[in-house]
PDB file of N, CA and C in Angstrom:
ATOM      1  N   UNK A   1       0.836  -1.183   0.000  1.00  0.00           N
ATOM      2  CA  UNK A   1       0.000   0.000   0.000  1.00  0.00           C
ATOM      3  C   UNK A   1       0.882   1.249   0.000  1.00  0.00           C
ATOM      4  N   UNK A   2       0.464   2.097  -0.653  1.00  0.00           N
ATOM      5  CA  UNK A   2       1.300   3.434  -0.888  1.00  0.00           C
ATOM      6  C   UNK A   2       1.075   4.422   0.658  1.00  0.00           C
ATOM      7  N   UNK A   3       2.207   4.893   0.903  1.00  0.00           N
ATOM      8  CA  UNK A   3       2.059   5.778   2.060  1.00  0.00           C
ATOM      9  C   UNK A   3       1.115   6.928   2.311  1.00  0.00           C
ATOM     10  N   UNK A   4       1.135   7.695   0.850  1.00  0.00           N
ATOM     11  CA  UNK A   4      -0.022   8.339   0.562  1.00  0.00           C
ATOM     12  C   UNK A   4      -0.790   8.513  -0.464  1.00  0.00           C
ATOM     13  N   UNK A   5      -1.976   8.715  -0.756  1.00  0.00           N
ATOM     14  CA  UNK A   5      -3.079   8.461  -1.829  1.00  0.00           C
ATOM     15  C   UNK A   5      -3.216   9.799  -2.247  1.00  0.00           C
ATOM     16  N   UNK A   6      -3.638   9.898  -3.779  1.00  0.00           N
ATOM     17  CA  UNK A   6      -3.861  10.933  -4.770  1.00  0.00           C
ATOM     18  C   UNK A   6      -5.213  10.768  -5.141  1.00  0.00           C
ATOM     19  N   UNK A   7      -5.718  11.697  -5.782  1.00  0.00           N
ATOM     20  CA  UNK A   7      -7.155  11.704  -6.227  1.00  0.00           C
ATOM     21  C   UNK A   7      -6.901  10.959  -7.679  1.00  0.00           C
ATOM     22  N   UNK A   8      -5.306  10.753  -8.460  1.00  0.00           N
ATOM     23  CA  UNK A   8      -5.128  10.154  -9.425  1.00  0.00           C
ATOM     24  C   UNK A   8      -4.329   8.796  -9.473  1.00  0.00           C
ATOM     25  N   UNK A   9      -4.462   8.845 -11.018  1.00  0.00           N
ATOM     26  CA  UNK A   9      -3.566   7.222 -11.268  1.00  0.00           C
ATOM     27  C   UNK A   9      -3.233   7.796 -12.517  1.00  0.00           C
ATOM     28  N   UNK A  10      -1.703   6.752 -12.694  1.00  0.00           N
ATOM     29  CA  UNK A  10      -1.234   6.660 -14.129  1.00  0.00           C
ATOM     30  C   UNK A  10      -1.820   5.537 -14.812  1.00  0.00           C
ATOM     31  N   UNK A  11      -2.006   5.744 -16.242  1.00  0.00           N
ATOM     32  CA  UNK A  11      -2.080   4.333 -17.395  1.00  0.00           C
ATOM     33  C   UNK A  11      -1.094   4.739 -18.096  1.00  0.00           C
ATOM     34  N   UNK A  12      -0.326   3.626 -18.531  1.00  0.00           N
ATOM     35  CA  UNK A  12      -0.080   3.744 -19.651  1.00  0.00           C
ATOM     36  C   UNK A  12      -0.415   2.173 -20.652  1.00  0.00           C
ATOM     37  N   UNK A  13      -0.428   2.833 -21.783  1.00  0.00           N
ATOM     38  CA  UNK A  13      -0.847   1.871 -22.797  1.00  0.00           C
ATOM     39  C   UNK A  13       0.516   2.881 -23.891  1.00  0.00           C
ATOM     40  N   UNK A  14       0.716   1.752 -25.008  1.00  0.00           N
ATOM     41  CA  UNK A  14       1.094   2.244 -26.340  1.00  0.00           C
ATOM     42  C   UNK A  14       0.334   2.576 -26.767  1.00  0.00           C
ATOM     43  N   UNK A  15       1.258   4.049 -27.733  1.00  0.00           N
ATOM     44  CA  UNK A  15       1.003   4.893 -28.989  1.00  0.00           C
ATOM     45  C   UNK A  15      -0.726   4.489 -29.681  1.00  0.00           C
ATOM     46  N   UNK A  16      -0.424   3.065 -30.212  1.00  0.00           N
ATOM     47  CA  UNK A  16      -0.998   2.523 -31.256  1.00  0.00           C
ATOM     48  C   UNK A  16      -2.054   1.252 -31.061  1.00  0.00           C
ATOM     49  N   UNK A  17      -2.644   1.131 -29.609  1.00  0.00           N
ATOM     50  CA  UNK A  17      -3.392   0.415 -28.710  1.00  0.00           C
ATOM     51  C   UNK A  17      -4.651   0.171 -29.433  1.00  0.00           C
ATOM     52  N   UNK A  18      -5.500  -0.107 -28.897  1.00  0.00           N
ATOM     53  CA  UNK A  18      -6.880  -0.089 -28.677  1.00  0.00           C
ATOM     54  C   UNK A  18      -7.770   0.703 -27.967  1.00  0.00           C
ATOM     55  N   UNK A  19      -6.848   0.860 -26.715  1.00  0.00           N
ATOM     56  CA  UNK A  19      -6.932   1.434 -25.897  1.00  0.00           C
ATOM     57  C   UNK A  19      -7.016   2.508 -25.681  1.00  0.00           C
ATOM     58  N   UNK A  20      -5.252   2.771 -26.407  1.00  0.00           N
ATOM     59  CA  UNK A  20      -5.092   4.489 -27.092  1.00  0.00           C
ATOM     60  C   UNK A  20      -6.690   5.346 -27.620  1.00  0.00           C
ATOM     61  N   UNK A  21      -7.150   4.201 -28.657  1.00  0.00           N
ATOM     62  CA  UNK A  21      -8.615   5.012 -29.717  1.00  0.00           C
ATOM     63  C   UNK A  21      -9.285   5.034 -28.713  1.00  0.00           C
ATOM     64  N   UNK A  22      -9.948   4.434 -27.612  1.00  0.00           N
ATOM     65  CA  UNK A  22     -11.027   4.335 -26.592  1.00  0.00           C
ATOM     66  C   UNK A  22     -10.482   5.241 -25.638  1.00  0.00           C
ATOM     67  N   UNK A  23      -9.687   6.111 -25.278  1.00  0.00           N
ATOM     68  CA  UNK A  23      -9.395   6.974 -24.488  1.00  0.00           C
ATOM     69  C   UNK A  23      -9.491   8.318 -25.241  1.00  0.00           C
ATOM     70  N   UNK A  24      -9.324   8.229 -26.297  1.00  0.00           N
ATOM     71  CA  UNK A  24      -8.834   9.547 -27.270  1.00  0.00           C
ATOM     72  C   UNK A  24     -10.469  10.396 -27.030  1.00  0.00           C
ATOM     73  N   UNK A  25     -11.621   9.970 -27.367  1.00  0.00           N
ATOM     74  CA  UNK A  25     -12.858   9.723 -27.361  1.00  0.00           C
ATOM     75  C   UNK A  25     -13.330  11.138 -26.338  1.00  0.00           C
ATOM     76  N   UNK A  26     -13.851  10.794 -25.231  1.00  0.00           N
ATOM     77  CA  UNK A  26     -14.205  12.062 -24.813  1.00  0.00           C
ATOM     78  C   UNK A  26     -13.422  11.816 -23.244  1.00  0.00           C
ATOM     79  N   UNK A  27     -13.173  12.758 -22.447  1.00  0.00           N
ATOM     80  CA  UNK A  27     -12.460  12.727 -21.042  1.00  0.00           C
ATOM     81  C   UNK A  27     -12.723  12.583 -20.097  1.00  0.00           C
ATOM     82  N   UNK A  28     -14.378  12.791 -20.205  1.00  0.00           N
ATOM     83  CA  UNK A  28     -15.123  11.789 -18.874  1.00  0.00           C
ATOM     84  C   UNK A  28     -15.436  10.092 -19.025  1.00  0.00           C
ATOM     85  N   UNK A  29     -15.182   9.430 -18.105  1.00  0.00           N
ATOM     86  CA  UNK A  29     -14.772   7.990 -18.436  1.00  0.00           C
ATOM     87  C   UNK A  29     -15.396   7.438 -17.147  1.00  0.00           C
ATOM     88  N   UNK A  30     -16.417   6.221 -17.305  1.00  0.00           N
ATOM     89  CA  UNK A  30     -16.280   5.902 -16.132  1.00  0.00           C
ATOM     90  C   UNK A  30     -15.461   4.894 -15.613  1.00  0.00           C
ATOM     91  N   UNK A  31     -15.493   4.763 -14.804  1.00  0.00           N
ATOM     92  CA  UNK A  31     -13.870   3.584 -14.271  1.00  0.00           C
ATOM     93  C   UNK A  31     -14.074   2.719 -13.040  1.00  0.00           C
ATOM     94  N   UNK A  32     -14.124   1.154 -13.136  1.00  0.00           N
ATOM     95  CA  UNK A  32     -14.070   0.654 -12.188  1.00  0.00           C
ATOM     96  C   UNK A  32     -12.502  -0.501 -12.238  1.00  0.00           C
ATOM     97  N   UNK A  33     -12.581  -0.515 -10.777  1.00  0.00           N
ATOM     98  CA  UNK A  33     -11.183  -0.926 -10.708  1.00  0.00           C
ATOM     99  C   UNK A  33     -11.610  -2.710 -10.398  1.00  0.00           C
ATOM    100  N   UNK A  34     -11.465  -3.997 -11.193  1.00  0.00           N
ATOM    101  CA  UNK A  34     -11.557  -5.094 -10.101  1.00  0.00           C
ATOM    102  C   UNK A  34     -10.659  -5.211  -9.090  1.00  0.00           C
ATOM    103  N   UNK A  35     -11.578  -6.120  -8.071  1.00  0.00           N
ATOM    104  CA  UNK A  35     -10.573  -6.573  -7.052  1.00  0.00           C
ATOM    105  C   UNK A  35      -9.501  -7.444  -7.444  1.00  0.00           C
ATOM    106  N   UNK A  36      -8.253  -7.342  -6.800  1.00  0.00           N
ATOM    107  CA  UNK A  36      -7.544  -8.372  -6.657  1.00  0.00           C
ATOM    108  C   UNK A  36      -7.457  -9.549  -5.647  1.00  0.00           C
ATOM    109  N   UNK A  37      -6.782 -10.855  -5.682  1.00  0.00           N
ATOM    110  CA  UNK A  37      -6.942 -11.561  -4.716  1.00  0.00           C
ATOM    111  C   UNK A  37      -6.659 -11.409  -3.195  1.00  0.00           C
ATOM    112  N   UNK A  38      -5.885 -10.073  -3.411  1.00  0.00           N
ATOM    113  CA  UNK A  38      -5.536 -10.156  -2.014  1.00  0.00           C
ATOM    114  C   UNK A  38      -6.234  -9.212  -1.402  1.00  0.00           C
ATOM    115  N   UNK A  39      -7.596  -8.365  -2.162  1.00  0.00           N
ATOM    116  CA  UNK A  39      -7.987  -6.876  -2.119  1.00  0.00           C
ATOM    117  C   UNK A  39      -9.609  -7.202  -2.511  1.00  0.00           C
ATOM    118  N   UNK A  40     -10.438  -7.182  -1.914  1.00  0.00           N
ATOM    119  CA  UNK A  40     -11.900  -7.332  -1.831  1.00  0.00           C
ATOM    120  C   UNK A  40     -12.817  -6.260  -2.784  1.00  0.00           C
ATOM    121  N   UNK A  41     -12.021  -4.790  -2.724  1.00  0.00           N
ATOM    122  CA  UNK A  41     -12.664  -3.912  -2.495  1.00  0.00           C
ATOM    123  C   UNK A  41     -12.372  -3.306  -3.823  1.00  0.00           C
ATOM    124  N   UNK A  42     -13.664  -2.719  -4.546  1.00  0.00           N
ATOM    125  CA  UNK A  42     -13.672  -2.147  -6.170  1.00  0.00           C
ATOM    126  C   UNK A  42     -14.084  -0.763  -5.895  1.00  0.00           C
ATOM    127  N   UNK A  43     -13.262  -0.133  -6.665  1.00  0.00           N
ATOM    128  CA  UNK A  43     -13.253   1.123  -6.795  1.00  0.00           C
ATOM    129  C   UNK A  43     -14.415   1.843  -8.311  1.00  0.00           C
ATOM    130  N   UNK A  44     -15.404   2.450  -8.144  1.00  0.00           N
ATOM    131  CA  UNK A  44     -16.182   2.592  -9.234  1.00  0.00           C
ATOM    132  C   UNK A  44     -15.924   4.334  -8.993  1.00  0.00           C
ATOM    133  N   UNK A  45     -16.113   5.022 -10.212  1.00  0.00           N
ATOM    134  CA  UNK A  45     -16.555   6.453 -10.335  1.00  0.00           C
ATOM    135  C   UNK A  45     -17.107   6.581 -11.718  1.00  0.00           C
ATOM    136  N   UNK A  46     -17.854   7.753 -11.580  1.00  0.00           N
ATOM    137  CA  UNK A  46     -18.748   8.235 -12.682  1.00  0.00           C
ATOM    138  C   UNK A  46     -17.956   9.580 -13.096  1.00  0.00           C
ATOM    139  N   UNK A  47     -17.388   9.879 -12.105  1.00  0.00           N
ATOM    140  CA  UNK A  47     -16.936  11.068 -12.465  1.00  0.00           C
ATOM    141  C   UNK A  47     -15.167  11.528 -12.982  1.00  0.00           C
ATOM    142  N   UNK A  48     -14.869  10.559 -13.460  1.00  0.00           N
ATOM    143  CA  UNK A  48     -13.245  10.862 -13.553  1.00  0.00           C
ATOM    144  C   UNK A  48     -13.167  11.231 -15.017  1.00  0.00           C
ATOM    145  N   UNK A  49     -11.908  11.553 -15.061  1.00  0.00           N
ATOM    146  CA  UNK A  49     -11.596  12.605 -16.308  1.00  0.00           C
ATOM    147  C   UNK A  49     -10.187  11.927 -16.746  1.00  0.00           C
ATOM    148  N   UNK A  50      -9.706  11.938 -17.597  1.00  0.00           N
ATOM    149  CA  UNK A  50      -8.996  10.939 -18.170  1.00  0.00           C
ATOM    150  C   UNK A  50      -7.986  12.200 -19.654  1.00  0.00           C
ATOM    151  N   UNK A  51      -6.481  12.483 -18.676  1.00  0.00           N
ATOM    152  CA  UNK A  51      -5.706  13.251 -19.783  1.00  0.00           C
ATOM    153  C   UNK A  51      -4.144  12.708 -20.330  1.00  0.00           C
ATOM    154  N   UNK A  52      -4.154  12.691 -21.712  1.00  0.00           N
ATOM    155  CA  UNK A  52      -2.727  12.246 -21.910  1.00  0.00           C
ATOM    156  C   UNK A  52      -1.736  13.574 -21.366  1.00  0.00           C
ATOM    157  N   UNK A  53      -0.794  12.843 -20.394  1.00  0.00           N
ATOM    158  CA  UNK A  53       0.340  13.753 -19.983  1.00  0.00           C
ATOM    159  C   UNK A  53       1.549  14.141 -21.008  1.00  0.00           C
ATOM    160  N   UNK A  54       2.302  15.098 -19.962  1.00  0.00           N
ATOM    161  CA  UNK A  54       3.431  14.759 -20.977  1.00  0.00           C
ATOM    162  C   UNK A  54       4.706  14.429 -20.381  1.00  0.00           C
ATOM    163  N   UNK A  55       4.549  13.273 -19.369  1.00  0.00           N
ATOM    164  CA  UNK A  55       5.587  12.198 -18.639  1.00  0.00           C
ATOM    165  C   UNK A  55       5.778  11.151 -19.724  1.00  0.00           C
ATOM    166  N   UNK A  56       7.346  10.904 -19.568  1.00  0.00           N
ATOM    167  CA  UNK A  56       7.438  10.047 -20.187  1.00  0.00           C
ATOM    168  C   UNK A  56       7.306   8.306 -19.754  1.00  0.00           C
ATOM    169  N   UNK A  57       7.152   7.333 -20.250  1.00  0.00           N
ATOM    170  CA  UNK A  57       7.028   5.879 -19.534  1.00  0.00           C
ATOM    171  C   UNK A  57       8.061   6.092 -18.359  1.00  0.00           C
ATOM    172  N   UNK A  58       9.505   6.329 -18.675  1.00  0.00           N
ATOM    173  CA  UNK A  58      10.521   6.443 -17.849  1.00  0.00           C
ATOM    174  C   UNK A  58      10.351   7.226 -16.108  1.00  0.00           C
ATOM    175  N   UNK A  59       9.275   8.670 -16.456  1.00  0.00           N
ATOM    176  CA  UNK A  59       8.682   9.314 -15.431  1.00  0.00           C
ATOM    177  C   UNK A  59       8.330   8.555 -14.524  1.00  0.00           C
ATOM    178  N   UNK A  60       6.791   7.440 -14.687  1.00  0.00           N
ATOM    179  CA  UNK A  60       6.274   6.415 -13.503  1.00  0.00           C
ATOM    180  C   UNK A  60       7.354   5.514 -13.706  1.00  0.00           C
ATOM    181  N   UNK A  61       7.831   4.928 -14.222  1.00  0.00           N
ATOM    182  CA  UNK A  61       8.541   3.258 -13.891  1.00  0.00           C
ATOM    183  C   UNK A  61       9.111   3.206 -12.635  1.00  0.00           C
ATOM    184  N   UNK A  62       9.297   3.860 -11.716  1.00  0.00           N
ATOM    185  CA  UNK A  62       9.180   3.721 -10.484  1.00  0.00           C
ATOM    186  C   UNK A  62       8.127   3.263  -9.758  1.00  0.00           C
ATOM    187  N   UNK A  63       6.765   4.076 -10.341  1.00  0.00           N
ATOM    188  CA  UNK A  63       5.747   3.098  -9.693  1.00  0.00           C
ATOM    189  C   UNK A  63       5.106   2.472 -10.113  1.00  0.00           C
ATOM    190  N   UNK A  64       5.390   1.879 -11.413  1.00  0.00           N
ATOM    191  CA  UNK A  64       5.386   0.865 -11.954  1.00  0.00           C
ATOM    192  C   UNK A  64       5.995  -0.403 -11.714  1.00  0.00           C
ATOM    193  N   UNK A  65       7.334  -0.358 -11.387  1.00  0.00           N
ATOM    194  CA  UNK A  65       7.911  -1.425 -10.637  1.00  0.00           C
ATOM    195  C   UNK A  65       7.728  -1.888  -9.430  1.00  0.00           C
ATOM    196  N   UNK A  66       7.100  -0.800  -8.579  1.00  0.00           N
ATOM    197  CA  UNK A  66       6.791  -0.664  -7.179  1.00  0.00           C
ATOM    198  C   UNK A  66       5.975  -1.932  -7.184  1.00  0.00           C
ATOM    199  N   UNK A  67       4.574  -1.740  -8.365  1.00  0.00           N
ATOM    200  CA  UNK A  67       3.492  -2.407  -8.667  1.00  0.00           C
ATOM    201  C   UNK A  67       3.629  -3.832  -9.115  1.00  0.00           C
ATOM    202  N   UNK A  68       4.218  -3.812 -10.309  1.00  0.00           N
ATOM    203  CA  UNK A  68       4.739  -4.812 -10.513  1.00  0.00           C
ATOM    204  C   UNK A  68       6.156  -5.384 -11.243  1.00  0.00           C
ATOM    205  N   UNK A  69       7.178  -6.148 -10.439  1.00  0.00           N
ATOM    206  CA  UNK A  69       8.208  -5.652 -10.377  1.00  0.00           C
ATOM    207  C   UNK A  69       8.612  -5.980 -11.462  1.00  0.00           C
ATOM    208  N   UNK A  70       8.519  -7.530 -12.365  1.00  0.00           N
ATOM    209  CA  UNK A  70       8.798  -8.010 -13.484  1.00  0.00           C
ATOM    210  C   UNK A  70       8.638  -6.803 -15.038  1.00  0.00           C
ATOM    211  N   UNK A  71       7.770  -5.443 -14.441  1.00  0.00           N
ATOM    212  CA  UNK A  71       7.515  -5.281 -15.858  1.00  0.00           C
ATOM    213  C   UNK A  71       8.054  -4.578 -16.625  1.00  0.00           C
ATOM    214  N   UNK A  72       9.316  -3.723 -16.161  1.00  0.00           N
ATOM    215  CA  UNK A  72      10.338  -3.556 -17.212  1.00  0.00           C
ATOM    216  C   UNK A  72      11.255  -4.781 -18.066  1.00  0.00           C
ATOM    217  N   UNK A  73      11.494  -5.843 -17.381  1.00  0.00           N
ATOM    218  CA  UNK A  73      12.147  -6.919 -18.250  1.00  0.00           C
ATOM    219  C   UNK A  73      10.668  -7.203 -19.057  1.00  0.00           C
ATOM    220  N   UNK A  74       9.681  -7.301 -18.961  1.00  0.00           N
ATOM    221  CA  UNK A  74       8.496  -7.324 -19.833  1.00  0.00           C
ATOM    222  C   UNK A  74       8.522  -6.654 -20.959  1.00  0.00           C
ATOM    223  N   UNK A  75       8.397  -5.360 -20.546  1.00  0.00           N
ATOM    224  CA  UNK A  75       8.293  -4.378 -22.231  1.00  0.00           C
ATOM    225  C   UNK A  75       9.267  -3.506 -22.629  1.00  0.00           C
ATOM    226  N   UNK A  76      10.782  -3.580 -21.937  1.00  0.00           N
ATOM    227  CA  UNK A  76      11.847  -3.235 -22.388  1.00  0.00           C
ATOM    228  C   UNK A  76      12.255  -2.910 -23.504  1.00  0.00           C
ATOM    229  N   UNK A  77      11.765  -4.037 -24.379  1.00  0.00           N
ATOM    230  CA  UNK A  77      12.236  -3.187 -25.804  1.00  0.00           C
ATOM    231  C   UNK A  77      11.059  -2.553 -26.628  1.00  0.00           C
ATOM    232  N   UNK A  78      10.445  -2.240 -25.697  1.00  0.00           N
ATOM    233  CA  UNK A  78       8.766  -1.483 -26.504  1.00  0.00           C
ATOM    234  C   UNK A  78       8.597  -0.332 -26.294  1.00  0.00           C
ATOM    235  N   UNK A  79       8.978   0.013 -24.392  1.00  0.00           N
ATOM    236  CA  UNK A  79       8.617   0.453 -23.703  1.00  0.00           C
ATOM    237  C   UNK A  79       8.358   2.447 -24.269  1.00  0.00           C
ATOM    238  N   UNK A  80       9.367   2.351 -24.909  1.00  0.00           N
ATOM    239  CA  UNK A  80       9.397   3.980 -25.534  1.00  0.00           C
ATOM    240  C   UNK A  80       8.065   4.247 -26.797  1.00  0.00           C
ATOM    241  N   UNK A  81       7.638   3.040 -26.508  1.00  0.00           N
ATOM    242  CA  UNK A  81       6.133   3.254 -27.705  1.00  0.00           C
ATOM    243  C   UNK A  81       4.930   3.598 -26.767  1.00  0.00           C
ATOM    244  N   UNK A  82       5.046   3.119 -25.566  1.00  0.00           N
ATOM    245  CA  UNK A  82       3.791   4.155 -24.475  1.00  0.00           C
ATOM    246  C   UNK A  82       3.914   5.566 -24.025  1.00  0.00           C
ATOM    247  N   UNK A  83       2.743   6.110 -23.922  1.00  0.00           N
ATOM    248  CA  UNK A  83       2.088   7.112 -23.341  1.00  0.00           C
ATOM    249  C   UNK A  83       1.846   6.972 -22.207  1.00  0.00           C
ATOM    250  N   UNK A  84       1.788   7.873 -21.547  1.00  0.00           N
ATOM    251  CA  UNK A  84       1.041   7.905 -19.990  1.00  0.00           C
ATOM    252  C   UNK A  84      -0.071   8.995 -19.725  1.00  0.00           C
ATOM    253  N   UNK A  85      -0.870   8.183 -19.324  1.00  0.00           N
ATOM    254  CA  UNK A  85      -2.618   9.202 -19.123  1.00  0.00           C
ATOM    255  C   UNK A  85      -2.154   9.119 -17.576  1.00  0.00           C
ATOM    256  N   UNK A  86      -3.275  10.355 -17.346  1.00  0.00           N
ATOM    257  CA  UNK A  86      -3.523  10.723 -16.029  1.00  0.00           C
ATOM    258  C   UNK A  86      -4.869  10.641 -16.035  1.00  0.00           C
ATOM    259  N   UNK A  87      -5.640   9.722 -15.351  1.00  0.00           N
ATOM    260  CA  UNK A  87      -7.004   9.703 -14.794  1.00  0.00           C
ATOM    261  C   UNK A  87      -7.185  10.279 -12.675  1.00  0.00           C
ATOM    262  N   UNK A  88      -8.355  11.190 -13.371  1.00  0.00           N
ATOM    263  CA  UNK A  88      -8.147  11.849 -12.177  1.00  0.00           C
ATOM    264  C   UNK A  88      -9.677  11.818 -11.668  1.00  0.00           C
ATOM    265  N   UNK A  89      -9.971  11.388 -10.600  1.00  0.00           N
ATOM    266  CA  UNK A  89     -11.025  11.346 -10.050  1.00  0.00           C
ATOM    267  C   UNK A  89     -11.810  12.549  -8.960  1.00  0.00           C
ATOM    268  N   UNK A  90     -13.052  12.789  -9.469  1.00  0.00           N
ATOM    269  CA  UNK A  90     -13.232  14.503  -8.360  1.00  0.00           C
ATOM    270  C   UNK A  90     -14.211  14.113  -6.819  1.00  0.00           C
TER     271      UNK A  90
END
């Protein structure tokens, strides 16, 4: 668990996603988070807003690794093809 909580989160996805086109779309988004196994509890909003930054992948990979640690040896040689959104919840 993080020491302290933000009203936001990073995504990133690549350039050239699916994902990418379904975000591009409009900036209110609604967003639910599933649980994980070790975590019961889902996070839903109606109200979040959803902006491409201008951090680079390199910016979070700190808390990205924090998260999950394997995933720079994962997308290492890709990795400069993602974006990073800021979804921000009010």
């Amino acid at each position: 668990m993080p020491d302290e909580f933000t009203n936001y989160i990073y995504i990133t996805t690549p350039r050239n996603s699916n994902k990418m086109a379904e975000i591009v779309a409009p900036p209110h988004v609604p967003f639910t988070m599933v649980p994980t196994d070790d975590d019961n509890r889902v996070v839903t909003s109606n109200k979040a807003q959803i902006h491409l930054t201008d951090k680079t992948i390199d910016d979070v990979l700190p808390l990205l690794n924090n998260q999950i640690p394997e995933w720079t040896e994962v997308v290492c040689g890709v990795k400069k093809t993602f974006v990073v959104w800021k979804l921000e919840f009010e």
